[in-house]
C-alpha atoms as a PDB file:
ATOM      1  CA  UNK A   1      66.091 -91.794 -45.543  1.00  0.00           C
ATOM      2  CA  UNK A   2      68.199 -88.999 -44.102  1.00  0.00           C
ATOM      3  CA  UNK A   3      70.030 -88.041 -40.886  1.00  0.00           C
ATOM      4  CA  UNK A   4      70.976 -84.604 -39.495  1.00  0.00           C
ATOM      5  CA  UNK A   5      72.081 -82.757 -36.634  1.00  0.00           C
ATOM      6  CA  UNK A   6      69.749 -80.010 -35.349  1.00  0.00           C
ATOM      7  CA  UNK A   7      71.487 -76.856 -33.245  1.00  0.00           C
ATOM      8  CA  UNK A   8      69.057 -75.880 -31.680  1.00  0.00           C
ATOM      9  CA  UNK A   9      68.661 -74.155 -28.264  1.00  0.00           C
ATOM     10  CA  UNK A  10      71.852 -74.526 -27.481  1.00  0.00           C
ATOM     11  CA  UNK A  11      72.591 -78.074 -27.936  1.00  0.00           C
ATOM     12  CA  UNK A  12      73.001 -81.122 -30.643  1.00  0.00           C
ATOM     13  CA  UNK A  13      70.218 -82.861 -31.190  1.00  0.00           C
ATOM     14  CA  UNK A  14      70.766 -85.786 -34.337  1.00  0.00           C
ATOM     15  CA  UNK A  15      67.206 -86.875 -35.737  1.00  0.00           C
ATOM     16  CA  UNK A  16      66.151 -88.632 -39.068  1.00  0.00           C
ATOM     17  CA  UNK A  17      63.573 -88.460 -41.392  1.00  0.00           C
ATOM     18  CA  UNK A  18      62.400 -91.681 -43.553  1.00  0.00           C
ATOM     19  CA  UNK A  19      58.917 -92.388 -45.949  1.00  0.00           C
ATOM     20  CA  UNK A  20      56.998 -89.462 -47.233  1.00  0.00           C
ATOM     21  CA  UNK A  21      53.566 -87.310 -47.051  1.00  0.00           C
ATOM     22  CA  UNK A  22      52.422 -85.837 -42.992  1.00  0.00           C
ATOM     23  CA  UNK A  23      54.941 -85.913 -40.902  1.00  0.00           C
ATOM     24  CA  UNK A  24      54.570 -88.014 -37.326  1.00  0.00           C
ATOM     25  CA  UNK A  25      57.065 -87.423 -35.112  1.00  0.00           C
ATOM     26  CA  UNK A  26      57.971 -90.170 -32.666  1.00  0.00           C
ATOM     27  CA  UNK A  27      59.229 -89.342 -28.788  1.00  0.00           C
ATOM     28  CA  UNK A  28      61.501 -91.839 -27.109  1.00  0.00           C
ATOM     29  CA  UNK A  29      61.547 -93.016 -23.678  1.00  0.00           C
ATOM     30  CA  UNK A  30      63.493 -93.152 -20.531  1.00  0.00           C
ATOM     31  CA  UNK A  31      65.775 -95.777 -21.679  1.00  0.00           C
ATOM     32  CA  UNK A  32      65.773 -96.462 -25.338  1.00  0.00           C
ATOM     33  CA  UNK A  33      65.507 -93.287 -27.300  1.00  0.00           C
ATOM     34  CA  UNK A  34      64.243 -93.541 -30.730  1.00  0.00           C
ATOM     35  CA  UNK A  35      65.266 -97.252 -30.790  1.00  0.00           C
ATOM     36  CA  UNK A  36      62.227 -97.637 -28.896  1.00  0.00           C
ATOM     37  CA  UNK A  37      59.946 -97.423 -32.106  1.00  0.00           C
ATOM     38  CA  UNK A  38      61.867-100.300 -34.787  1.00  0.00           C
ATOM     39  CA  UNK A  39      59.256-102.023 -34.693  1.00  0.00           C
ATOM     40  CA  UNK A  40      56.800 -99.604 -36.170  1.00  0.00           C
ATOM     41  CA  UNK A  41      58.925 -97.335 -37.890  1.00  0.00           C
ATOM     42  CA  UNK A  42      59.194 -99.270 -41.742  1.00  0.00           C
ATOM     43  CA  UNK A  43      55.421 -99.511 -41.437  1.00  0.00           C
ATOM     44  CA  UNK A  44      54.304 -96.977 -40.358  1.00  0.00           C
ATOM     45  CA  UNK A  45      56.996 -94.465 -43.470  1.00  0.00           C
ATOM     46  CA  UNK A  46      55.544 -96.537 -46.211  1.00  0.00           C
ATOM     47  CA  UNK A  47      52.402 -94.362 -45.462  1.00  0.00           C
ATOM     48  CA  UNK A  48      54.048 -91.380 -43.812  1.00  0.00           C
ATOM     49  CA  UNK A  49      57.038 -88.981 -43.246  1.00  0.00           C
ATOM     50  CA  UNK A  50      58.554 -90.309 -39.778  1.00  0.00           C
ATOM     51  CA  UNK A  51      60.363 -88.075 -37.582  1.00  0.00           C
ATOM     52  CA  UNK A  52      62.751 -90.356 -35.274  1.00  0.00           C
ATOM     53  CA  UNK A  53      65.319 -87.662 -33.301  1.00  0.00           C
ATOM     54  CA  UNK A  54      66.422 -88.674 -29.547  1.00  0.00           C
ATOM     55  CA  UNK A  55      66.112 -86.075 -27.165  1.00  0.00           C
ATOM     56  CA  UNK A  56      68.693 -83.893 -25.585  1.00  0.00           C
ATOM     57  CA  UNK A  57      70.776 -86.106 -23.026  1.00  0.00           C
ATOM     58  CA  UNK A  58      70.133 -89.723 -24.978  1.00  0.00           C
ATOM     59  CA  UNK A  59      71.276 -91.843 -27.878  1.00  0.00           C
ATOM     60  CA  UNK A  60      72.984 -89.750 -30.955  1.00  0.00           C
ATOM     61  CA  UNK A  61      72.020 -85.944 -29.440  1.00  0.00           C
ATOM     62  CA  UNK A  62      74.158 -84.180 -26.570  1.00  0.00           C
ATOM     63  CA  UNK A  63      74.114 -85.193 -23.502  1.00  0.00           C
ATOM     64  CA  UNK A  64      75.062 -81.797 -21.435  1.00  0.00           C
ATOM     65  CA  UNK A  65      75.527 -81.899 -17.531  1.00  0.00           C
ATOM     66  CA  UNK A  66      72.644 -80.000 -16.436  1.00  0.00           C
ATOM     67  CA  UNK A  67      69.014 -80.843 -14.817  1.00  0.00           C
ATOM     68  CA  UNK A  68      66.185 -82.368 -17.135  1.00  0.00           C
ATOM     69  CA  UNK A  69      62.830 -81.735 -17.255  1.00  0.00           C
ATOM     70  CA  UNK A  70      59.863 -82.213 -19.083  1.00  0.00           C
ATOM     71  CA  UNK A  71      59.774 -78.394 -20.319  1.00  0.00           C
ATOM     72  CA  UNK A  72      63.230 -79.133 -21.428  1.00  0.00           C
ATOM     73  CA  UNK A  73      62.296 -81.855 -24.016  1.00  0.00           C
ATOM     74  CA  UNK A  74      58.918 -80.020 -24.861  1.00  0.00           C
ATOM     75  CA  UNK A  75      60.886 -76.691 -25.716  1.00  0.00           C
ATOM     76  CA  UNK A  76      63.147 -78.632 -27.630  1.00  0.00           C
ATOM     77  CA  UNK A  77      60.766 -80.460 -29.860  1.00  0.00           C
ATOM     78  CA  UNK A  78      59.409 -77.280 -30.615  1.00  0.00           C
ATOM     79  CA  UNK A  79      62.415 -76.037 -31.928  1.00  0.00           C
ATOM     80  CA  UNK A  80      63.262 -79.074 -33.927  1.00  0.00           C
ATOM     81  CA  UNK A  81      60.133 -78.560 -35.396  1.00  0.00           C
ATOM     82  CA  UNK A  82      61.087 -74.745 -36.339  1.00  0.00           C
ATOM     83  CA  UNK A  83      64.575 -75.719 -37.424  1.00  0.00           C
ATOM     84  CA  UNK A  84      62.847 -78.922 -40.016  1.00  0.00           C
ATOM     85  CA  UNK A  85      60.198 -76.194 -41.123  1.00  0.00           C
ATOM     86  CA  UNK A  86      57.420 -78.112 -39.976  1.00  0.00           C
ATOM     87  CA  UNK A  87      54.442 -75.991 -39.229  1.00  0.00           C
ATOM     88  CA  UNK A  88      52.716 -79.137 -37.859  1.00  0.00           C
ATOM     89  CA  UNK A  89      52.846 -83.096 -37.251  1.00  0.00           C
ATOM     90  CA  UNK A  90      51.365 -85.835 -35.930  1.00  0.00           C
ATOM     91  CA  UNK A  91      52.772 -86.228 -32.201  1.00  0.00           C
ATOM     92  CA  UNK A  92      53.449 -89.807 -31.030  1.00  0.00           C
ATOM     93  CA  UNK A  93      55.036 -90.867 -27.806  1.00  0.00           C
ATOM     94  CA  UNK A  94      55.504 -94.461 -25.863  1.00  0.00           C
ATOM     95  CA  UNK A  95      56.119 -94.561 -22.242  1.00  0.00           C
ATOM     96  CA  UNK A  96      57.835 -91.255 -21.249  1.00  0.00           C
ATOM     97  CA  UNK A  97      57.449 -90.137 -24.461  1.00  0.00           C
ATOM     98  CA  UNK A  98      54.055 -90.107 -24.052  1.00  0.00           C
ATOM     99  CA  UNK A  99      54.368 -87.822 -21.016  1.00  0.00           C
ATOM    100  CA  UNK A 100      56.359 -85.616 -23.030  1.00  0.00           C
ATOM    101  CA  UNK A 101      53.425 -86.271 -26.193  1.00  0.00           C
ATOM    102  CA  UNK A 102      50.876 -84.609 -23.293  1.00  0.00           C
ATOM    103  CA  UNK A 103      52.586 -81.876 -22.063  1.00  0.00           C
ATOM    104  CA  UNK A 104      53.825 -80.909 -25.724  1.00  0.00           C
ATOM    105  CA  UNK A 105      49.937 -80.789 -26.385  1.00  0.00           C
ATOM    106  CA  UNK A 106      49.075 -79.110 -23.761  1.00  0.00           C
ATOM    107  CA  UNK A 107      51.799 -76.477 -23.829  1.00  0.00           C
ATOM    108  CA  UNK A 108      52.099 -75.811 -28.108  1.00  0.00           C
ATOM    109  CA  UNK A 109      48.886 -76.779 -29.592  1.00  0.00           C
ATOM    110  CA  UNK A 110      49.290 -75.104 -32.567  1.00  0.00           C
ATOM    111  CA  UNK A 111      52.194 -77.699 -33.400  1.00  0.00           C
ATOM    112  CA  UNK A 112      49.926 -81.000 -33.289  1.00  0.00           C
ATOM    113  CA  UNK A 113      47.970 -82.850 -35.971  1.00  0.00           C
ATOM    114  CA  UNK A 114      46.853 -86.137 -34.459  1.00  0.00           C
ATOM    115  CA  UNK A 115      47.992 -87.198 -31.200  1.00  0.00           C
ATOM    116  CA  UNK A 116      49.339 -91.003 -30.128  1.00  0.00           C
ATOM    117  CA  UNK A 117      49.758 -91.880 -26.707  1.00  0.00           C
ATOM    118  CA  UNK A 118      51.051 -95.294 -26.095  1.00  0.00           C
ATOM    119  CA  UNK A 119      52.824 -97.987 -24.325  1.00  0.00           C
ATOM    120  CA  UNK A 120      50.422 -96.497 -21.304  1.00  0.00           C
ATOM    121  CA  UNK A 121      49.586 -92.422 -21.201  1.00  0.00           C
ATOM    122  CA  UNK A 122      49.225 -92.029 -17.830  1.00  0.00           C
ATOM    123  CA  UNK A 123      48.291 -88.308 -16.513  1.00  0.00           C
ATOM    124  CA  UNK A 124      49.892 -88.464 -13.182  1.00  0.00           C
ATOM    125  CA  UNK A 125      51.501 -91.619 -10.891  1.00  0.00           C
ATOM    126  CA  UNK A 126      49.377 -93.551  -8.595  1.00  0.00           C
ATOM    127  CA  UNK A 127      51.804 -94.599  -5.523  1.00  0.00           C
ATOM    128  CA  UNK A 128      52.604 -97.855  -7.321  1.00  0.00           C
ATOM    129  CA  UNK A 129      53.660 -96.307  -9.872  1.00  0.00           C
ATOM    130  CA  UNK A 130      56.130 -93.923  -8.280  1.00  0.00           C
ATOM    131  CA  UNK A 131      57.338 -96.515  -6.139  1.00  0.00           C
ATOM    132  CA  UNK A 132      58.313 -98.282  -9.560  1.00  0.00           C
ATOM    133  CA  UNK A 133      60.242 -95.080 -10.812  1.00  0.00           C
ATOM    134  CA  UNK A 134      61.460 -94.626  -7.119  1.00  0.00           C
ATOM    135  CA  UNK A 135      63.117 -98.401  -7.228  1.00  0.00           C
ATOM    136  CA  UNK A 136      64.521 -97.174 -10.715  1.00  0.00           C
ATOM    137  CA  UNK A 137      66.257 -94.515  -9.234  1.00  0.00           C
ATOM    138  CA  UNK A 138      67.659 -95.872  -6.389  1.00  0.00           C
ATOM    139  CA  UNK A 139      69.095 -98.766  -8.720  1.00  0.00           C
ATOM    140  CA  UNK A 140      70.566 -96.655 -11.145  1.00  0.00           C
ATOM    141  CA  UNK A 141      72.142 -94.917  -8.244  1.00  0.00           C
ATOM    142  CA  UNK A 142      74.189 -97.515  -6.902  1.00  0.00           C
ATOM    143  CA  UNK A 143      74.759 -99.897 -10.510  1.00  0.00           C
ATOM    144  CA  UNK A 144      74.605 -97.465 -13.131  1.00  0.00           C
ATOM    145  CA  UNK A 145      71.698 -97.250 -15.633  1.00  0.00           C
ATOM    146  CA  UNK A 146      73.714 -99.806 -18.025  1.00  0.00           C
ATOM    147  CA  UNK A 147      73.977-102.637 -15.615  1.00  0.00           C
ATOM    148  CA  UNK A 148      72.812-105.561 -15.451  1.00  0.00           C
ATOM    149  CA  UNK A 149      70.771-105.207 -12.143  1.00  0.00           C
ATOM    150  CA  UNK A 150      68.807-102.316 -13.499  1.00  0.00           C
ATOM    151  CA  UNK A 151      68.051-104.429 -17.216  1.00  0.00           C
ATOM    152  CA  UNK A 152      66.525-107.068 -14.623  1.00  0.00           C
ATOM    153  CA  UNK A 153      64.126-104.205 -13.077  1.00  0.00           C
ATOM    154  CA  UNK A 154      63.292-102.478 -16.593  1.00  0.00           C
ATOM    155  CA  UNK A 155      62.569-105.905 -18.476  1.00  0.00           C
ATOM    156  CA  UNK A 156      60.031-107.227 -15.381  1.00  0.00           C
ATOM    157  CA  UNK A 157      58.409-103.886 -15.871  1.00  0.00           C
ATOM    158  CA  UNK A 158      58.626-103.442 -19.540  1.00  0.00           C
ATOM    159  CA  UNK A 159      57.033-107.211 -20.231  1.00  0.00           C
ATOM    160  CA  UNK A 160      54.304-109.168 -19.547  1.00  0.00           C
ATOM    161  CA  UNK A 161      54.916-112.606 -17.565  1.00  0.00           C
ATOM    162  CA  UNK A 162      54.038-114.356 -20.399  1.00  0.00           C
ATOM    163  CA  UNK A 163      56.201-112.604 -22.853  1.00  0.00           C
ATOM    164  CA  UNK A 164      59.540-112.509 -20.234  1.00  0.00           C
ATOM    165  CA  UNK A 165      58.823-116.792 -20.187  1.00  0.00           C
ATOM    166  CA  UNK A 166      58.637-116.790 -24.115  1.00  0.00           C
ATOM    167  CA  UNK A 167      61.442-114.435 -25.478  1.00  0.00           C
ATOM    168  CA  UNK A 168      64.168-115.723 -22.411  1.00  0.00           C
ATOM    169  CA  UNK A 169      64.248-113.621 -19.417  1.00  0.00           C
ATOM    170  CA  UNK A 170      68.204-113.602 -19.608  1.00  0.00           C
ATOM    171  CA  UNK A 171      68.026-112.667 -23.552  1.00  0.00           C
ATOM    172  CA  UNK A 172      65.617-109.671 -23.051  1.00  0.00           C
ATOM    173  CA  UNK A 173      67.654-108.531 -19.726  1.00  0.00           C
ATOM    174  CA  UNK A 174      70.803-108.610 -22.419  1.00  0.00           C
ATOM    175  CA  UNK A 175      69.039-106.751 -25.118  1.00  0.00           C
ATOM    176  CA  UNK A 176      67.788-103.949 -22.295  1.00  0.00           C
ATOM    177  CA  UNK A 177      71.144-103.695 -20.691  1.00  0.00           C
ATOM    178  CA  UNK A 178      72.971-102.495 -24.512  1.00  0.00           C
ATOM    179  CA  UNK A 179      70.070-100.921 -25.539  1.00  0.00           C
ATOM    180  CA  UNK A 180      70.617 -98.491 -22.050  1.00  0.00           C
ATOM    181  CA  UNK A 181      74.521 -98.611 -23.030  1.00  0.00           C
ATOM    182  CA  UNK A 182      74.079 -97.053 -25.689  1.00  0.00           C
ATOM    183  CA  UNK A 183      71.232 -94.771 -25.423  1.00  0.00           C
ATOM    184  CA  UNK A 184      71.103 -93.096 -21.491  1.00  0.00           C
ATOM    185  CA  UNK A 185      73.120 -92.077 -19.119  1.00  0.00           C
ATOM    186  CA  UNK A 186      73.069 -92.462 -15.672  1.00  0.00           C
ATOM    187  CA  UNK A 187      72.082 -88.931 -14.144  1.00  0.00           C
ATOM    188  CA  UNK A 188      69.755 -88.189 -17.049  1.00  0.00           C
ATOM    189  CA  UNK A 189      67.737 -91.481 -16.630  1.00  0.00           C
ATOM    190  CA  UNK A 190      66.984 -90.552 -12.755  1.00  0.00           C
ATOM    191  CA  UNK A 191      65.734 -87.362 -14.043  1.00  0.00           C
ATOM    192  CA  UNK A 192      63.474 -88.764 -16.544  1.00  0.00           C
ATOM    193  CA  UNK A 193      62.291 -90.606 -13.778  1.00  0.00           C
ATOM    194  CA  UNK A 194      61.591 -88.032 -11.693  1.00  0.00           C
ATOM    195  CA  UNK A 195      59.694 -86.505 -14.629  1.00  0.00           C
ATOM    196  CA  UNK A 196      57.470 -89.365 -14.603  1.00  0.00           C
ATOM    197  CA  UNK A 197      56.966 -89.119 -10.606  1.00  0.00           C
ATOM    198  CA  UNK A 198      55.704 -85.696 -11.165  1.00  0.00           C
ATOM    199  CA  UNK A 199      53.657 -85.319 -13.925  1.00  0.00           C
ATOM    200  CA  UNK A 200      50.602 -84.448 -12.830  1.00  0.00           C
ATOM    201  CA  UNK A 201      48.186 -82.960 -15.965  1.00  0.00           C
ATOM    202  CA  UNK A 202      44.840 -84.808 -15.178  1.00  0.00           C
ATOM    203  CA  UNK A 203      43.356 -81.313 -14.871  1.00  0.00           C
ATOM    204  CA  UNK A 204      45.002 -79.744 -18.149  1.00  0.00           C
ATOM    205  CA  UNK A 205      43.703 -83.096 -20.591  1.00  0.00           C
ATOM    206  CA  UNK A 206      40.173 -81.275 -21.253  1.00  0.00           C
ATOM    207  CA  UNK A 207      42.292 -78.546 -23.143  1.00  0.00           C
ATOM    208  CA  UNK A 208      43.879 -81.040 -26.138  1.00  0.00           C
ATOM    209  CA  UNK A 209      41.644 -80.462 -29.008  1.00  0.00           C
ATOM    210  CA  UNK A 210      43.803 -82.735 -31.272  1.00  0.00           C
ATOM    211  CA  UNK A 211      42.483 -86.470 -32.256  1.00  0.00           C
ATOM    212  CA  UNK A 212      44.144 -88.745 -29.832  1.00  0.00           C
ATOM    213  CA  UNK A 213      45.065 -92.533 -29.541  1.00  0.00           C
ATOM    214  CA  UNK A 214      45.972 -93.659 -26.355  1.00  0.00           C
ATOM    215  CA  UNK A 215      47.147 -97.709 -26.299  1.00  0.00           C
ATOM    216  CA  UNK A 216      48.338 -99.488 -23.175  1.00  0.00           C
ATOM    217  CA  UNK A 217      48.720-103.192 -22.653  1.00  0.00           C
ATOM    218  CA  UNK A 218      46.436-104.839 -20.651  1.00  0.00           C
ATOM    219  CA  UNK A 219      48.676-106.457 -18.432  1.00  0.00           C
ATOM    220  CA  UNK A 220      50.995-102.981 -17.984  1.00  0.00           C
ATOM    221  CA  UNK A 221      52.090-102.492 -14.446  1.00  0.00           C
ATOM    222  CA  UNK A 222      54.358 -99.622 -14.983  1.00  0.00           C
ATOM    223  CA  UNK A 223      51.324 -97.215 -16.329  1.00  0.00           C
ATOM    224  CA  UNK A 224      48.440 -99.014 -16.387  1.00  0.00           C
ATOM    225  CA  UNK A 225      45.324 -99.057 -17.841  1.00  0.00           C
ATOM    226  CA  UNK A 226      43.933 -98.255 -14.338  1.00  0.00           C
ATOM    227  CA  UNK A 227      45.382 -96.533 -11.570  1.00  0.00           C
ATOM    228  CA  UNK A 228      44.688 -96.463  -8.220  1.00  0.00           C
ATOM    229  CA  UNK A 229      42.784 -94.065  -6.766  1.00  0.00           C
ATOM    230  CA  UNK A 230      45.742 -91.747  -6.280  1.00  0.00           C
ATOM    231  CA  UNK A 231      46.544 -91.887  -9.981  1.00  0.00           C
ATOM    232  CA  UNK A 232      45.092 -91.019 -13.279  1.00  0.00           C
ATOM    233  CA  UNK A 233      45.345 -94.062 -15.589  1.00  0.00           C
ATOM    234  CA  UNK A 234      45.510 -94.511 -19.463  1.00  0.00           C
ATOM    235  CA  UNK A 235      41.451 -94.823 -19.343  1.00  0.00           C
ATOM    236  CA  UNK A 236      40.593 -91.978 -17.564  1.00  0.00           C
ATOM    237  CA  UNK A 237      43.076 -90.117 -19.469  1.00  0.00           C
ATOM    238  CA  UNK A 238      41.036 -91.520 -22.429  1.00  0.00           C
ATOM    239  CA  UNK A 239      37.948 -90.658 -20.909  1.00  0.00           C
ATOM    240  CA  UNK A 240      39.323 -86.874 -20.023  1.00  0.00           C
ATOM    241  CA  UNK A 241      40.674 -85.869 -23.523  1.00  0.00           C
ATOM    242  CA  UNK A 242      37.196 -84.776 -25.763  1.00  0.00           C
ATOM    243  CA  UNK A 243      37.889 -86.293 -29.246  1.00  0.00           C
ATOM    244  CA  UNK A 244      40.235 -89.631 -27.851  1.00  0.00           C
ATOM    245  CA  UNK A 245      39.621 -93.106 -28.266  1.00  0.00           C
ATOM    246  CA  UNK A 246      41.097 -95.905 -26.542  1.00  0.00           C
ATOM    247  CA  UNK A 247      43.387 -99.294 -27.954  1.00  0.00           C
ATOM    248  CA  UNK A 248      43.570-102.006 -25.560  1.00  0.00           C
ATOM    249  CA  UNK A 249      45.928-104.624 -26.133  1.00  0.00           C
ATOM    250  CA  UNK A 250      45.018-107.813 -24.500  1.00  0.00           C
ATOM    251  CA  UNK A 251      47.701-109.744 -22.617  1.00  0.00           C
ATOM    252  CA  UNK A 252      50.153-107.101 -23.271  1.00  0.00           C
ATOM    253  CA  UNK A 253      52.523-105.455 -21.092  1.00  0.00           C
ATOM    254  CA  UNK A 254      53.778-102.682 -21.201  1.00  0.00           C
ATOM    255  CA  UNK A 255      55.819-102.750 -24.195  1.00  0.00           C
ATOM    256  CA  UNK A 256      53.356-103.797 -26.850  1.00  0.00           C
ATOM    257  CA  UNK A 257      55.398-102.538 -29.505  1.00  0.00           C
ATOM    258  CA  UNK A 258      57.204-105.463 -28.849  1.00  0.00           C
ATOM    259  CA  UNK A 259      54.644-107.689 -27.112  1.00  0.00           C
ATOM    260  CA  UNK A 260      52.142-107.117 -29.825  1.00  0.00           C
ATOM    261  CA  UNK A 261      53.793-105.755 -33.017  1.00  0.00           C
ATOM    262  CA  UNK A 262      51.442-105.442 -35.831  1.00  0.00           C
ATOM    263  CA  UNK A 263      48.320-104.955 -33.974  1.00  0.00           C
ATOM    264  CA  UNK A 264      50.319-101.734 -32.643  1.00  0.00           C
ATOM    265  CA  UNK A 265      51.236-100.851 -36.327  1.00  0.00           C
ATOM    266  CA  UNK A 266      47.347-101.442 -37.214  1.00  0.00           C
ATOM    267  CA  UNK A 267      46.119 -99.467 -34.308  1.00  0.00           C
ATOM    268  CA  UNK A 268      48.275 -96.469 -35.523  1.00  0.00           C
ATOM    269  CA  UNK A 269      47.630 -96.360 -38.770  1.00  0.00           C
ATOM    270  CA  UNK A 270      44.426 -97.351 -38.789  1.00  0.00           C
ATOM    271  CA  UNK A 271      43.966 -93.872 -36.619  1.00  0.00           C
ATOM    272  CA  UNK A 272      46.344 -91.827 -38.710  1.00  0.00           C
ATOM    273  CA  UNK A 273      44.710 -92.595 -42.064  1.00  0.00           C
ATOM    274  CA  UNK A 274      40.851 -92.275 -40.567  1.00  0.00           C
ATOM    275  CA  UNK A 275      40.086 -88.668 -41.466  1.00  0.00           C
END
């Protein structure tokens, strides 16, 4: 295993490399960077190369003052890329990073192997949905994005019922409150979220030529497997992307690389190794 710091358009970004053969680069989310994938990660580099970096603005990269967008974090992946001397990877994202995993498709195609969509690719927002990121916002606002009122919101999204009763409501709202300590800051989370609230690329998914996985829990209320009719959910964006198959993971929420652990890691490598 080894660490780095990239400099790369204009800013820090720290990233690590474990395992060996293809490369499959992982894309945090809004709140827990490259944390996000601990559970997967050993697995998943006893088979392949893994690529864990946190994007500009969270965890171990810099975190400049400036406005962040999803053609930000694309741009910079690219150049990571470029700066490793990777012609190509496998692209894998969970929750915003699977926004990101999209729009990096869409916009350098060239760059992508395989592509894995999880913890609930949604193409755009159905009003729920932004409502969600909306209540995000306006809690991050007035606590901060490491306080204990916004854990509480992120863990009754993140979770299904069932796993919130299980683990300890008051353990996981712990765990989610360091984990956003250490890894986002306030102004950066409410762009991410706004990110999410406008990502609309419904229209753009017939273009992705690459393989692609999407998972979502079934019981995921933050980006489901349905939307409403406003929205484009995980199986339509299935349904939209020509050579894409879909992973269902019953009585998950949204955070089935948590909820359900090694039928994630199966799902994932089961579709990496399938030639």
């Amino acid at each position: 295993m080894s660490s780095g710091i990239a400099h790369i358009n204009g800013t820090k970004i720290w990233y690590e490399l474990s395992g060996s053969g293809d490369v499959v680069v992982q894309i945090g989310g809004a709140v827990s960077a490259h944390e996000g994938y601990e559970t997967v990660t050993p697995d998943i580099a006893k088979h392949f190369t893994v690529l864990n970096y946190d994007h500009r603005g969270y965890g171990l990269s810099a975190r400049p003052k400036q406005q962040y967008t999803i053609q930000t974090w694309c741009d910079d992946l690219e150049a990571l890329l470029a700066e490793l001397n990777i012609e190509k990877a496998h692209i894998h994202g969970g929750s915003m990073g699977s926004f990101i995993a999209i729009a990096f498709a869409i916009k350098y195609p060239k760059r992508v192997g395989k592509l894995l969509l999880g913890a609930g690719a949604v193409a755009k927002c159905d009003d729920m949905g932004i409502s969600h990121f909306r209540v995000w916002q306006y809690l991050a606002k007035s606590y901060g994005v490491g306080s204990p009122e916004v854990a509480d919101e992120l863990v009754n999204k993140a979770f299904s019922r069932e796993y919130i009763d299980t683990q300890s409501r008051e353990k996981l709202i712990t765990l989610m409150q360091d984990t956003a300590q250490r890894n986002a800051d306030t102004n950066v989370f409410i762009d991410a979220c706004q990110v999410m609230i406008d990502a609309d690329v419904g229209s753009d998914l017939s273009a992705i030529e690459a393989p692609t996985l999407v998972m979502v829990g079934s019981e995921d209320v933050l980006t489901p497997l349905d939307a409403g009719p406003a929205g484009f959910g995980a199986r339509k964006v299935a349904e939209a992307i020509k050579r894409s198959e879909l992973r269902v993971f019953a009585g998950s929420g949204h955070g089935h690389y948590a909820e359900r652990a090694t039928e994630s890691i199966d799902a994932i490598l089961g579709f990496l190794k399938n030639s």
